[in-house]
C-alpha atoms as a PDB file:
ATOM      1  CA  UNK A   1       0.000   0.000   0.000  1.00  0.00           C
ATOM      2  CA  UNK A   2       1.503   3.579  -0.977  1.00  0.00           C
ATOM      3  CA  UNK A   3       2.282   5.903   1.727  1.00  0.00           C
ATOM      4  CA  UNK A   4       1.138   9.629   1.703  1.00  0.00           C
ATOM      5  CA  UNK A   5       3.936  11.256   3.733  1.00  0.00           C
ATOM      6  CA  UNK A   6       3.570  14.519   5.032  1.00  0.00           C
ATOM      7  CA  UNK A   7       6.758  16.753   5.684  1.00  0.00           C
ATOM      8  CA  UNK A   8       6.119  20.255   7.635  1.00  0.00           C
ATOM      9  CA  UNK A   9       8.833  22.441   8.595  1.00  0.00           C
ATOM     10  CA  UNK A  10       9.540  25.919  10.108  1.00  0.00           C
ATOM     11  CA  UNK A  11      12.533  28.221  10.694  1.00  0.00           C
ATOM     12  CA  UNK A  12      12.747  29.109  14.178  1.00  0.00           C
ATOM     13  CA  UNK A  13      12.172  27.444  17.625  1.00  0.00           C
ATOM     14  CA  UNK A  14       9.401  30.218  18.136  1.00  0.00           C
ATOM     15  CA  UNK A  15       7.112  29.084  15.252  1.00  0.00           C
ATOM     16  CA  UNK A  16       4.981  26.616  14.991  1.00  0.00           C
ATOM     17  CA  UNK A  17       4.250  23.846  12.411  1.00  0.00           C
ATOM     18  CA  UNK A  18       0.375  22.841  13.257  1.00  0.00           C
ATOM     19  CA  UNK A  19      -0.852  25.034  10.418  1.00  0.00           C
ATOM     20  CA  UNK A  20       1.720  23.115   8.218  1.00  0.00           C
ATOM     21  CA  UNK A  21       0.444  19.742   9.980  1.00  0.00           C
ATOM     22  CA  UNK A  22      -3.135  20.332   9.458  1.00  0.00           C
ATOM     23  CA  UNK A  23      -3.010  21.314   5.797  1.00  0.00           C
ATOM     24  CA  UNK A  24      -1.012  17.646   5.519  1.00  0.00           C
ATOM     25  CA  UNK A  25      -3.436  16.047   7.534  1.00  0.00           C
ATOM     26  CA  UNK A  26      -6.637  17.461   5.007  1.00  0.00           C
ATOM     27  CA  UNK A  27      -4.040  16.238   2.052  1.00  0.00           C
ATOM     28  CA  UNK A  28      -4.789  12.595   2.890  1.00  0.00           C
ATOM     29  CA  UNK A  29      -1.020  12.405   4.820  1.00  0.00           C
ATOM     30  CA  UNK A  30      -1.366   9.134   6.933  1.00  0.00           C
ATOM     31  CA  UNK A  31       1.931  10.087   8.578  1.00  0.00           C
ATOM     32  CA  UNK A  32       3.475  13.502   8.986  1.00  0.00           C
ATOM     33  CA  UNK A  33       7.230  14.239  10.309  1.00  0.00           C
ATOM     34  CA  UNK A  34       7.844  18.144  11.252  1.00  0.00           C
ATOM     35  CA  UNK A  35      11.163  19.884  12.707  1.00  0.00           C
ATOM     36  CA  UNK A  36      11.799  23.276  13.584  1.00  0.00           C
ATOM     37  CA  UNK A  37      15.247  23.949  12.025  1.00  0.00           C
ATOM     38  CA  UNK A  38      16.497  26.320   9.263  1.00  0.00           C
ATOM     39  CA  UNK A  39      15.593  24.983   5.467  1.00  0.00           C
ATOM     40  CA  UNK A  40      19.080  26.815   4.117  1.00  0.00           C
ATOM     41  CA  UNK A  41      20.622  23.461   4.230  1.00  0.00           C
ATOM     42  CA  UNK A  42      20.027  19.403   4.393  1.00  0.00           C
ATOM     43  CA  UNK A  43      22.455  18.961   7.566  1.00  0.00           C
ATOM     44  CA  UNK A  44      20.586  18.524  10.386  1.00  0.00           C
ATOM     45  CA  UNK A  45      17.381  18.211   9.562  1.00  0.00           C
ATOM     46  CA  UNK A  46      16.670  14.667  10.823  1.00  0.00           C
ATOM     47  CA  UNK A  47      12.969  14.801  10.269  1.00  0.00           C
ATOM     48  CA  UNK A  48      13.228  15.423   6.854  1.00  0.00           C
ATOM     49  CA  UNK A  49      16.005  12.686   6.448  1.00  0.00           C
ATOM     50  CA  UNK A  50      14.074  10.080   7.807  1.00  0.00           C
ATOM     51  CA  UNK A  51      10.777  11.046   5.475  1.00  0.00           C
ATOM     52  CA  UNK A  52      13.681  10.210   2.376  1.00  0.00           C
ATOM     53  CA  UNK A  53      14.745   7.175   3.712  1.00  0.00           C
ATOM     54  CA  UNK A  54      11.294   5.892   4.680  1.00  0.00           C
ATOM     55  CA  UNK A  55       9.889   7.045   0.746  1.00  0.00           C
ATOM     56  CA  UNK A  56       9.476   3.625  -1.406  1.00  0.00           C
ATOM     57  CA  UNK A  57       8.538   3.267  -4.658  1.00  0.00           C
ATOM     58  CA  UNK A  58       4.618   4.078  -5.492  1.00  0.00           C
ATOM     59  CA  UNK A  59       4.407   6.718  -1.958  1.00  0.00           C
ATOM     60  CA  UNK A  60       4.008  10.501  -2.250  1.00  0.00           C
ATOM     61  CA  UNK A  61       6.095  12.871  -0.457  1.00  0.00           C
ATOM     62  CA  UNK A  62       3.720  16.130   0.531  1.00  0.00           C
ATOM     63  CA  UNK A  63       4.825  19.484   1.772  1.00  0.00           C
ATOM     64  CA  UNK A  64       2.408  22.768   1.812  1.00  0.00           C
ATOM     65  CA  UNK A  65       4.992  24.772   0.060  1.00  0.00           C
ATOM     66  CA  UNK A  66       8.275  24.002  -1.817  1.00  0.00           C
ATOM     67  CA  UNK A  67      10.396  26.125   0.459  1.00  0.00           C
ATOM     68  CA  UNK A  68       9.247  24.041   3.218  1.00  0.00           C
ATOM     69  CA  UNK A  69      11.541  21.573   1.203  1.00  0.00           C
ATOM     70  CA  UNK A  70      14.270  23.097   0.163  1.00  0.00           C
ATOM     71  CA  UNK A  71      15.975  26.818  -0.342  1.00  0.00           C
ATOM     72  CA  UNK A  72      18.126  26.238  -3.317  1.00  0.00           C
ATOM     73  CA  UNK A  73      17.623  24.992  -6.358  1.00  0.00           C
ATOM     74  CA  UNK A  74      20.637  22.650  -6.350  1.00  0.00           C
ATOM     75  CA  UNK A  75      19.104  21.332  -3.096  1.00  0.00           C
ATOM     76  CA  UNK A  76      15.713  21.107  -4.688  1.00  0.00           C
ATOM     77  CA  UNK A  77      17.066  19.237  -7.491  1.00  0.00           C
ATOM     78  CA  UNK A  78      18.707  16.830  -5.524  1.00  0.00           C
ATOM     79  CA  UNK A  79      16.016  15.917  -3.541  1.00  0.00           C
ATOM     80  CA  UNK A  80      13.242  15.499  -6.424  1.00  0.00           C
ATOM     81  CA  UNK A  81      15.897  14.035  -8.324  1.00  0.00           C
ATOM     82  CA  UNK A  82      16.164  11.045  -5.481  1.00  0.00           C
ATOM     83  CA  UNK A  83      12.077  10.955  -5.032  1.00  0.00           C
ATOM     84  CA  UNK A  84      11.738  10.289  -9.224  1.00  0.00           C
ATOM     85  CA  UNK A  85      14.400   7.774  -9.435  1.00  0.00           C
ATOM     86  CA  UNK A  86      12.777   5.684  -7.048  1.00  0.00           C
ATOM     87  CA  UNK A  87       9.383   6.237  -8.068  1.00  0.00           C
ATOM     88  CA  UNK A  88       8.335   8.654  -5.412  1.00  0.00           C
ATOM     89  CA  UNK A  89       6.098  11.544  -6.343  1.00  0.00           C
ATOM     90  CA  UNK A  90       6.113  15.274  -4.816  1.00  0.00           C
ATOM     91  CA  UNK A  91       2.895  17.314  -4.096  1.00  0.00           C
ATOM     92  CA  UNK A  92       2.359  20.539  -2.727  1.00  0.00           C
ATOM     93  CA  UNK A  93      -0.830  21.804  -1.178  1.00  0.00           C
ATOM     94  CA  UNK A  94      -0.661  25.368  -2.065  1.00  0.00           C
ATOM     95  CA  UNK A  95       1.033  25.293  -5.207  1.00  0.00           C
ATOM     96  CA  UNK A  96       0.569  23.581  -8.126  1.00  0.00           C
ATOM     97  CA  UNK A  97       3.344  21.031  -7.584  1.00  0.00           C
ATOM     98  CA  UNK A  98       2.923  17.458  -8.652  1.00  0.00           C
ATOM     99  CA  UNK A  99       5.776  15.964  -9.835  1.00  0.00           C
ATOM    100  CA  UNK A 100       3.802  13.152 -11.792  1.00  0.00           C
ATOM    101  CA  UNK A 101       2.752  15.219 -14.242  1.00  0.00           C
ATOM    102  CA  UNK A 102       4.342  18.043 -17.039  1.00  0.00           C
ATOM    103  CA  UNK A 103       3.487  20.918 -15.652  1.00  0.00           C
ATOM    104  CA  UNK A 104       3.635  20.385 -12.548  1.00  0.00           C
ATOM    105  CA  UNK A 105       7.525  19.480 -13.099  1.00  0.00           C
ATOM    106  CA  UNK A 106       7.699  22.721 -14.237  1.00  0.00           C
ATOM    107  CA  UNK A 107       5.990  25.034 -12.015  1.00  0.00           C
ATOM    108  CA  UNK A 108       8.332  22.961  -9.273  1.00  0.00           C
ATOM    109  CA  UNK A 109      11.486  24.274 -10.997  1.00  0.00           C
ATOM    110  CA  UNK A 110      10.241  27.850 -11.541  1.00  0.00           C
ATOM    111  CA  UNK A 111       9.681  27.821  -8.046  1.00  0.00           C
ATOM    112  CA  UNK A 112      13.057  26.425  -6.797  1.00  0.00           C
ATOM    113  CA  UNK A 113      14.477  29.398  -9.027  1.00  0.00           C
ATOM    114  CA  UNK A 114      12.184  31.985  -7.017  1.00  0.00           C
ATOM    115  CA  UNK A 115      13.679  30.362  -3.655  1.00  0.00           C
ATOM    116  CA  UNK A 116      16.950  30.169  -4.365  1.00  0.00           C
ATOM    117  CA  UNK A 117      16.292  34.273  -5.855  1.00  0.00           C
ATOM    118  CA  UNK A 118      15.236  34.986  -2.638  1.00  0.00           C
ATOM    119  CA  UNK A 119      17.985  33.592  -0.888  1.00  0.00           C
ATOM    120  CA  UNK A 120      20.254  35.301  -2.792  1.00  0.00           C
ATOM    121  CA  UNK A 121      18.913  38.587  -2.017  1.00  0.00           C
ATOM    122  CA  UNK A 122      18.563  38.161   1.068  1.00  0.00           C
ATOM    123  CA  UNK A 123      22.459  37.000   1.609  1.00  0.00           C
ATOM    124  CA  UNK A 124      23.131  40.491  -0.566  1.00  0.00           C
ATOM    125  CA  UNK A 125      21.318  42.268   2.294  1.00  0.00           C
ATOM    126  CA  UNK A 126      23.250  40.775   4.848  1.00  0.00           C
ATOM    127  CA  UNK A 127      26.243  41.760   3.249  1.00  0.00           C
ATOM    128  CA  UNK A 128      25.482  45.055   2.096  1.00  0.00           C
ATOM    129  CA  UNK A 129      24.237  45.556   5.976  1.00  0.00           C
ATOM    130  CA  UNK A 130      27.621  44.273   7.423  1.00  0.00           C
ATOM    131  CA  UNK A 131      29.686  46.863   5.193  1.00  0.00           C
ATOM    132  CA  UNK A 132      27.709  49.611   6.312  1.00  0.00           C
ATOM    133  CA  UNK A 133      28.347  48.252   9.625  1.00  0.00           C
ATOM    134  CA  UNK A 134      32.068  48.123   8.886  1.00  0.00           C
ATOM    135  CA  UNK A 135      32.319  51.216   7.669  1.00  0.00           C
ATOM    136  CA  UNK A 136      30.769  52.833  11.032  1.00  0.00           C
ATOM    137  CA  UNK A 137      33.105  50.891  12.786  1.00  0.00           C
ATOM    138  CA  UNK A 138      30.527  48.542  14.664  1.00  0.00           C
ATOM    139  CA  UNK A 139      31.351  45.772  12.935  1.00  0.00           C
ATOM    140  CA  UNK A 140      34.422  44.276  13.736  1.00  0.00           C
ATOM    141  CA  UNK A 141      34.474  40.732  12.411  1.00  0.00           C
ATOM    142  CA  UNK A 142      35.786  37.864  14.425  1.00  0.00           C
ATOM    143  CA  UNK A 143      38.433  37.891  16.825  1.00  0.00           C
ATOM    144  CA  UNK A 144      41.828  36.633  15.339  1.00  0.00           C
ATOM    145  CA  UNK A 145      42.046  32.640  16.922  1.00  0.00           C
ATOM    146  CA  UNK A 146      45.680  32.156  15.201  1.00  0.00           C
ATOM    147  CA  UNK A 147      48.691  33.785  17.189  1.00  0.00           C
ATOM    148  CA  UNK A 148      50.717  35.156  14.892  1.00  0.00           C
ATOM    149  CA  UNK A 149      53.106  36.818  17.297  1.00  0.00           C
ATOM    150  CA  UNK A 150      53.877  33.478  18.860  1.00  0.00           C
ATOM    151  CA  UNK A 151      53.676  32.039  15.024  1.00  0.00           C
ATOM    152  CA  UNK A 152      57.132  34.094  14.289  1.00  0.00           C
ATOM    153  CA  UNK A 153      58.621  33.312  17.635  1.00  0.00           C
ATOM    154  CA  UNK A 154      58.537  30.093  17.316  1.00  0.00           C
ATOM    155  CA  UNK A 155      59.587  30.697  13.574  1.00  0.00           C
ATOM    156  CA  UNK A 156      62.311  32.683  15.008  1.00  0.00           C
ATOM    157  CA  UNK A 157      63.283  29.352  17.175  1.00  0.00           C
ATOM    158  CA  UNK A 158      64.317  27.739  14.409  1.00  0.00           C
ATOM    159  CA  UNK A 159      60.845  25.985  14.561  1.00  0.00           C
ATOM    160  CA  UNK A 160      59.432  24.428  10.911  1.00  0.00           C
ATOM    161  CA  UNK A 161      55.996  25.065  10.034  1.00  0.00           C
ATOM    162  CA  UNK A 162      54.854  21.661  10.657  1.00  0.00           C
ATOM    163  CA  UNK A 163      55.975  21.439  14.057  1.00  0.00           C
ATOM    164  CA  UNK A 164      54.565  24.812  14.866  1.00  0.00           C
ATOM    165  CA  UNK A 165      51.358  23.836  13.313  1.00  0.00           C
ATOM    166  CA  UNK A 166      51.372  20.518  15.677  1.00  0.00           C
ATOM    167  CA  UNK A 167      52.152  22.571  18.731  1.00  0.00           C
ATOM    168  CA  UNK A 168      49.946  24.900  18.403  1.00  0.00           C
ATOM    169  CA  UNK A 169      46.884  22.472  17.276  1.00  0.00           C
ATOM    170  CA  UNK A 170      46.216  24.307  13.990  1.00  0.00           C
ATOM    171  CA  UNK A 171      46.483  23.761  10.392  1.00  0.00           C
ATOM    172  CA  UNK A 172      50.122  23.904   8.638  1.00  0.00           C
ATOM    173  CA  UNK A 173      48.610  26.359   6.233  1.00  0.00           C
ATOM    174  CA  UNK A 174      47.424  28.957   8.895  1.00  0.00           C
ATOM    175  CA  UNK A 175      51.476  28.947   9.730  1.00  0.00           C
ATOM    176  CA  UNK A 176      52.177  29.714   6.240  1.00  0.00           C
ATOM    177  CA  UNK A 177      49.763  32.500   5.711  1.00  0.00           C
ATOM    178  CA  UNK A 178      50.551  34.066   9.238  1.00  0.00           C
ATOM    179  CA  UNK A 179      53.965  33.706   8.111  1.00  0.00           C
ATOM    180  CA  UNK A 180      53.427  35.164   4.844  1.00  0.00           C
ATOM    181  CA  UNK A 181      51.314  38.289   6.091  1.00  0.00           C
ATOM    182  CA  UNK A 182      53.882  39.442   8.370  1.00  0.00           C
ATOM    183  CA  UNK A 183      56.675  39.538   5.797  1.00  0.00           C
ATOM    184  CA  UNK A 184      54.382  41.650   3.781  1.00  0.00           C
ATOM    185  CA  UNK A 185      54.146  43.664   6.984  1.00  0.00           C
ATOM    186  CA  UNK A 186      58.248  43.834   7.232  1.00  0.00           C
ATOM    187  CA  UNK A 187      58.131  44.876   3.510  1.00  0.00           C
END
């Protein structure tokens, strides 16, 4: 017997995913996995990993929206890439998403390309946010981690770069470019 599996999901520990649940529920979903965890990514998001593993051949996969889903296309494509190959179909409830048939295909990879938009803009925001920031001087970045100071010293020692690395638990290359950015400095 196919499965109708219902997938809800929401960004924030705040929000809540019984809208997303009840819309599943009225879709026919006779199970329905939900998480509360950013959609910018596939790492941790257990619910929706166990929903792909559990798919077989002949079940539906429902969500109420594609972004729900996924937030890039690349991710998107992925995903319904897996589903078709082993004979699992998509639906949406409030768009016009059904993978078994032509245009719903499409509409599902207009929308991935509206998502992943979105995203985009969003990250050019950020970024245009965190120069103004800069150039205000509230933003400072991240505190330095590598030691550069004690980098040359050791340098200075007579030290190699791979044994500095090891002693000071960091990666050879960080030696090198701390190396490399203060003879720039001395130049």
């Amino acid at each position: 017997m196919a499965n109708v599996i219902g997938y809800a999901r929401v960004s924030s520990e705040d929000q809540d995913c019984s809208i997303q649940e009840e819309a599943l529920r009225a879709a026919g979903c006779n199970i329905i996995r939900s998480e509360k965890k950013s959609g910018a990514g596939r790492q941790d998001r257990s619910e929706l990993e166990i929903v792909l593993a559990f798919l077989q051949a002949g079940d539906t996969l429902v969500v109420t929206r594609i972004d729900r889903l996924a937030r890039s296309v690349k991710d998107l494509e992925d995903i319904v890439g897996d589903l078709r190959a082993r004979g699992v179909a998509l639906k949406a409830t409030e768009q016009p998403v059904d993978t078994s048939t032509p245009a719903g295909k499409a509409f599902l990879q207009m929308l991935g390309v509206f998502a992943e938009f979105e995203t985009a803009l969003r990250r050019e925001r950020q970024m245009e946010g965190v120069a103004k920031a800069k150039a205000a001087g509230v933003y400072k970045g991240r505190p330095a981690t590598i030691d550069g100071a004690r980098i040359r010293q050791l340098k200075a020692e007579g030290v190699s770069p791979s044994e500095i690395a090891r002693k000071l638990n960091i990666n050879r290359a960080s030696v090198y470019r701390a190396l490399d950015k203060a003879s720039e400095v001395a130049r």
